[in-house]
N, C-alpha and C. Protein backbone atom coordinates (compact mmCIF):
# COMPACT_ATOMS: atom_id res chain seq x y z
N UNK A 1 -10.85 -13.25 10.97
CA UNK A 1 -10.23 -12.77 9.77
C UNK A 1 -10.55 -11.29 9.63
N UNK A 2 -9.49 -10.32 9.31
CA UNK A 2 -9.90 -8.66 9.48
C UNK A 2 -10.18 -8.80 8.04
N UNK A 3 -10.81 -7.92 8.01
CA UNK A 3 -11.67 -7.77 6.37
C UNK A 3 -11.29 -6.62 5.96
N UNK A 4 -11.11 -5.80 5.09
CA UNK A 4 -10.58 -4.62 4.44
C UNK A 4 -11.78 -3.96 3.84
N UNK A 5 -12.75 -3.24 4.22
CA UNK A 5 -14.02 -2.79 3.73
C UNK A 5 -13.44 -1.98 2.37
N UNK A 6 -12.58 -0.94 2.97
CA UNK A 6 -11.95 0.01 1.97
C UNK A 6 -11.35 -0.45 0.64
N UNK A 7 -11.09 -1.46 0.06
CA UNK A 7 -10.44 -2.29 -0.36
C UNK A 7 -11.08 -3.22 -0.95
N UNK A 8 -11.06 -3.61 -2.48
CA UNK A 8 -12.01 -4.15 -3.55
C UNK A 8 -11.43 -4.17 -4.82
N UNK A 9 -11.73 -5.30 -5.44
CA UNK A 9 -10.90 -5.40 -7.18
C UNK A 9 -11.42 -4.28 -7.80
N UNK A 10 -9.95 -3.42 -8.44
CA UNK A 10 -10.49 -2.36 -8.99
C UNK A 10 -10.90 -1.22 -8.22
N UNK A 11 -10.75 -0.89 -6.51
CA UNK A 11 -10.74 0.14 -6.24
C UNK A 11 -9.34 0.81 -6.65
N UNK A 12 -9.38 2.08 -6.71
CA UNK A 12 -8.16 2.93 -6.80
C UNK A 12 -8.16 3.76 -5.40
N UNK A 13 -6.51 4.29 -5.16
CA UNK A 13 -6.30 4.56 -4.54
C UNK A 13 -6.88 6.66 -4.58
N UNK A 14 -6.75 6.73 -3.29
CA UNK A 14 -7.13 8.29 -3.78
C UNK A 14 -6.36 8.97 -4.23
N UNK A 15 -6.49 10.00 -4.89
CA UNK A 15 -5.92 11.25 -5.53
C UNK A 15 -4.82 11.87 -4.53
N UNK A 16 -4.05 11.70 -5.16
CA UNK A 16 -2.60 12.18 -3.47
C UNK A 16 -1.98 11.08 -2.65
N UNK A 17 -2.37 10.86 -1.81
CA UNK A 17 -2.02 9.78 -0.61
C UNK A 17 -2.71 9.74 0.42
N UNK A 18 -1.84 8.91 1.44
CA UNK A 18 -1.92 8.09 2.08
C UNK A 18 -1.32 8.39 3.60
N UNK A 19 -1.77 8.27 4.58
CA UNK A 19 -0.91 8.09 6.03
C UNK A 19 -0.99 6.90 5.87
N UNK A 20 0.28 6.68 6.75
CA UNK A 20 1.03 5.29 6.77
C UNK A 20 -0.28 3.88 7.23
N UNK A 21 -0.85 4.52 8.60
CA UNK A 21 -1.93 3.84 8.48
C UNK A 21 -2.65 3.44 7.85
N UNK A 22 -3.34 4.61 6.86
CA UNK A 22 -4.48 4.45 5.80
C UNK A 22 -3.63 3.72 4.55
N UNK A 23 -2.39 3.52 4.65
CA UNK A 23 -1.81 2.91 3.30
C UNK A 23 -1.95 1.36 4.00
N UNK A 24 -1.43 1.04 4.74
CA UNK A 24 -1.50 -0.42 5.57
C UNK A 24 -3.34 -0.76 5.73
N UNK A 25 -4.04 -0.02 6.10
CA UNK A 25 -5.48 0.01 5.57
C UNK A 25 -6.08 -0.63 4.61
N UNK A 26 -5.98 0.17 3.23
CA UNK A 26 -6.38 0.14 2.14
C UNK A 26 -5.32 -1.23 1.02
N UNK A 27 -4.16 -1.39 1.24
CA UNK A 27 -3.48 -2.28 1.07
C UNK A 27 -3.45 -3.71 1.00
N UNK A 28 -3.68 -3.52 2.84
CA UNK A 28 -3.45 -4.73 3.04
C UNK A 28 -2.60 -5.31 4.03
N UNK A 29 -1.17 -4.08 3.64
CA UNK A 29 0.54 -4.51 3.83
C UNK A 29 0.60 -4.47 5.66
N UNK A 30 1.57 -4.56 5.92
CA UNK A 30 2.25 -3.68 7.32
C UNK A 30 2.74 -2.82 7.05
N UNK A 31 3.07 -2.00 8.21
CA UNK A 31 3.97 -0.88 8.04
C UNK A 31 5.21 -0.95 7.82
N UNK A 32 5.79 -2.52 8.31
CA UNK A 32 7.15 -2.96 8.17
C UNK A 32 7.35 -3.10 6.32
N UNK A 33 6.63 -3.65 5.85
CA UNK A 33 6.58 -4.33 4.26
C UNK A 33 6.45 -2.94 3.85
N UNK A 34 6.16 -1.48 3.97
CA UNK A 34 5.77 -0.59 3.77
C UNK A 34 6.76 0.28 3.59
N UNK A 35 7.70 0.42 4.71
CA UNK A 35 9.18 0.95 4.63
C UNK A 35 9.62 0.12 3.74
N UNK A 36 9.74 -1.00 3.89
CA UNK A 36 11.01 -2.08 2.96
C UNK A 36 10.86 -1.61 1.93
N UNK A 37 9.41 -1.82 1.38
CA UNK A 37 9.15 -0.91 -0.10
C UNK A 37 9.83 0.10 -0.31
N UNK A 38 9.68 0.91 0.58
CA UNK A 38 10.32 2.16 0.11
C UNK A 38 11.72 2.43 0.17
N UNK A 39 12.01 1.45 1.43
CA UNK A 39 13.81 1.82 1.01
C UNK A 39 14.32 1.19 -0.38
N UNK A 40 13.40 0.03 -0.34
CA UNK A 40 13.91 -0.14 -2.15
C UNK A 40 13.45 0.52 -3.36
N UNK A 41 13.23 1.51 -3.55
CA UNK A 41 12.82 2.80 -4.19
C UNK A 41 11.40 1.89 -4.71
N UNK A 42 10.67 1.32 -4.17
CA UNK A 42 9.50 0.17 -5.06
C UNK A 42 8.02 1.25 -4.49
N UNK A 43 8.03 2.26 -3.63
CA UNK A 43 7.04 3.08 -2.67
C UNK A 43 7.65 4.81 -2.62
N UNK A 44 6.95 5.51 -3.08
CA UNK A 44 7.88 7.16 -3.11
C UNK A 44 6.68 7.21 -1.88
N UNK A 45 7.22 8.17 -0.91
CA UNK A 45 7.16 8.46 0.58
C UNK A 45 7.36 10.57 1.02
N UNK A 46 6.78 10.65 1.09
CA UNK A 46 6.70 12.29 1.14
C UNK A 46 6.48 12.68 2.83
N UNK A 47 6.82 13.88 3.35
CA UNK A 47 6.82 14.36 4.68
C UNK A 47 6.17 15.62 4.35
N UNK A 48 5.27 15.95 5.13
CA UNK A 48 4.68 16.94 5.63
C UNK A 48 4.31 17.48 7.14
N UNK A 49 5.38 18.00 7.52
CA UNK A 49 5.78 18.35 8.86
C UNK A 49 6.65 16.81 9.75
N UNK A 50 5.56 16.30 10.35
CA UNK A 50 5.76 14.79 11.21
C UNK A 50 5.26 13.83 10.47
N UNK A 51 4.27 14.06 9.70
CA UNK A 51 3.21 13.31 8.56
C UNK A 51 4.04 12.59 7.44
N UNK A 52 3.93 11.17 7.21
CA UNK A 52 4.42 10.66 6.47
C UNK A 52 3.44 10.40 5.23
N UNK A 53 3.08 10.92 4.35
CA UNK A 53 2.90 10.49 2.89
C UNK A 53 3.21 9.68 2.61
N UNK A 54 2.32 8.41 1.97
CA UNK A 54 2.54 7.48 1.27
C UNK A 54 1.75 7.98 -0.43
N UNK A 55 2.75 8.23 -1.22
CA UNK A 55 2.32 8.02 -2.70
C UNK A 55 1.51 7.18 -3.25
N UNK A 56 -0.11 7.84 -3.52
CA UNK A 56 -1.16 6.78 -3.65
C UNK A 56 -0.46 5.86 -5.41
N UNK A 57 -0.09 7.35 -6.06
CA UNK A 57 -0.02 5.93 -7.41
C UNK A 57 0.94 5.01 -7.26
N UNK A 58 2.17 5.37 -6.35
CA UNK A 58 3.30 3.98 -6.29
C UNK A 58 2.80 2.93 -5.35
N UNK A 59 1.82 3.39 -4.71
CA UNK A 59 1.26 2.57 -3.48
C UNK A 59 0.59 1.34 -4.66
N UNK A 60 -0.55 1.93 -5.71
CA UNK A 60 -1.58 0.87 -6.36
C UNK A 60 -0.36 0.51 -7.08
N UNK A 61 0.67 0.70 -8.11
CA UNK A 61 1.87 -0.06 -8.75
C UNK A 61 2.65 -1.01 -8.04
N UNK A 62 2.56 -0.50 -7.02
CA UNK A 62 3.26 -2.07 -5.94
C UNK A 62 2.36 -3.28 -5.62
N UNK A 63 1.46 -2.76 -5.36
CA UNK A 63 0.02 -3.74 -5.55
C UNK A 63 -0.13 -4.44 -6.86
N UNK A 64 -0.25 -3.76 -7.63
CA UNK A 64 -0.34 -4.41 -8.81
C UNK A 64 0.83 -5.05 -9.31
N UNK A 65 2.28 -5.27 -8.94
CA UNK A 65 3.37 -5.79 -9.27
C UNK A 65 3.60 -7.17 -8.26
N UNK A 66 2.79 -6.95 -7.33
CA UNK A 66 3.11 -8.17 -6.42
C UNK A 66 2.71 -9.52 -7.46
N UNK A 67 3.05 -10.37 -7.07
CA UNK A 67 2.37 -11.57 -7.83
C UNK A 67 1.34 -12.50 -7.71
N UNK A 68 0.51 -12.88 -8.14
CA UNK A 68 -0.76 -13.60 -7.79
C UNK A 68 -0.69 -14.83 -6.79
N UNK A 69 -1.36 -14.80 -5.71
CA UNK A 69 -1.21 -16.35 -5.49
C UNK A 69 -1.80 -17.63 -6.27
N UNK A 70 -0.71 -18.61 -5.59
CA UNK A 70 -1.14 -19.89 -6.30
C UNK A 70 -2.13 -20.32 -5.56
N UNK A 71 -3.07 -21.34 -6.58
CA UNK A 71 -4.19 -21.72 -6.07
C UNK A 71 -3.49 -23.19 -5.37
N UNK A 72 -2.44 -23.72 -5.38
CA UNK A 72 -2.30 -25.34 -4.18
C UNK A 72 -1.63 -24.58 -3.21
N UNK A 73 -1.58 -23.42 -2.69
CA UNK A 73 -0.83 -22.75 -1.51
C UNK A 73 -1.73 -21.74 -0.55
N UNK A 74 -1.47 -22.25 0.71
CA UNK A 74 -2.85 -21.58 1.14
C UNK A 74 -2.43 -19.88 1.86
């Protein structure tokens, strides 16, 4: 089981962003679930040169909008 050290109830994301990696990191997500987000305007996504920005506050609002799991579903 990969464990997410970075990643804890109630951490926040940092000030700015994210590389795509460090967003799939700290998350949780894939990189695939990561685009999808964003083509559905649900993730704002910034470029800096080749560098893809991931928007730390839309990053924790998508997190926090997902829905809880159920406890009879594993």
């Amino acid at each position: 089981m990969k464990m997410h050290p970075k990643r804890f109830p109630g951490s926040q994301p940092p000030c700015g962003g994210f590389t795509i990696k460090g967003a799939c990191e700290w998350s949780g997500l894939s990189r695939t679930a990561l685009y999808r987000a964003a083509s559905s305007g649900q993730l704002l996504l910034r470029k800096a040169g080749r560098t893809t920005i991931v928007d730390g506050a839309s990053l924790a609002a998508l997190i926090e909008g997902l829905p809880f799991a159920s406890k009879d579903r594993s």
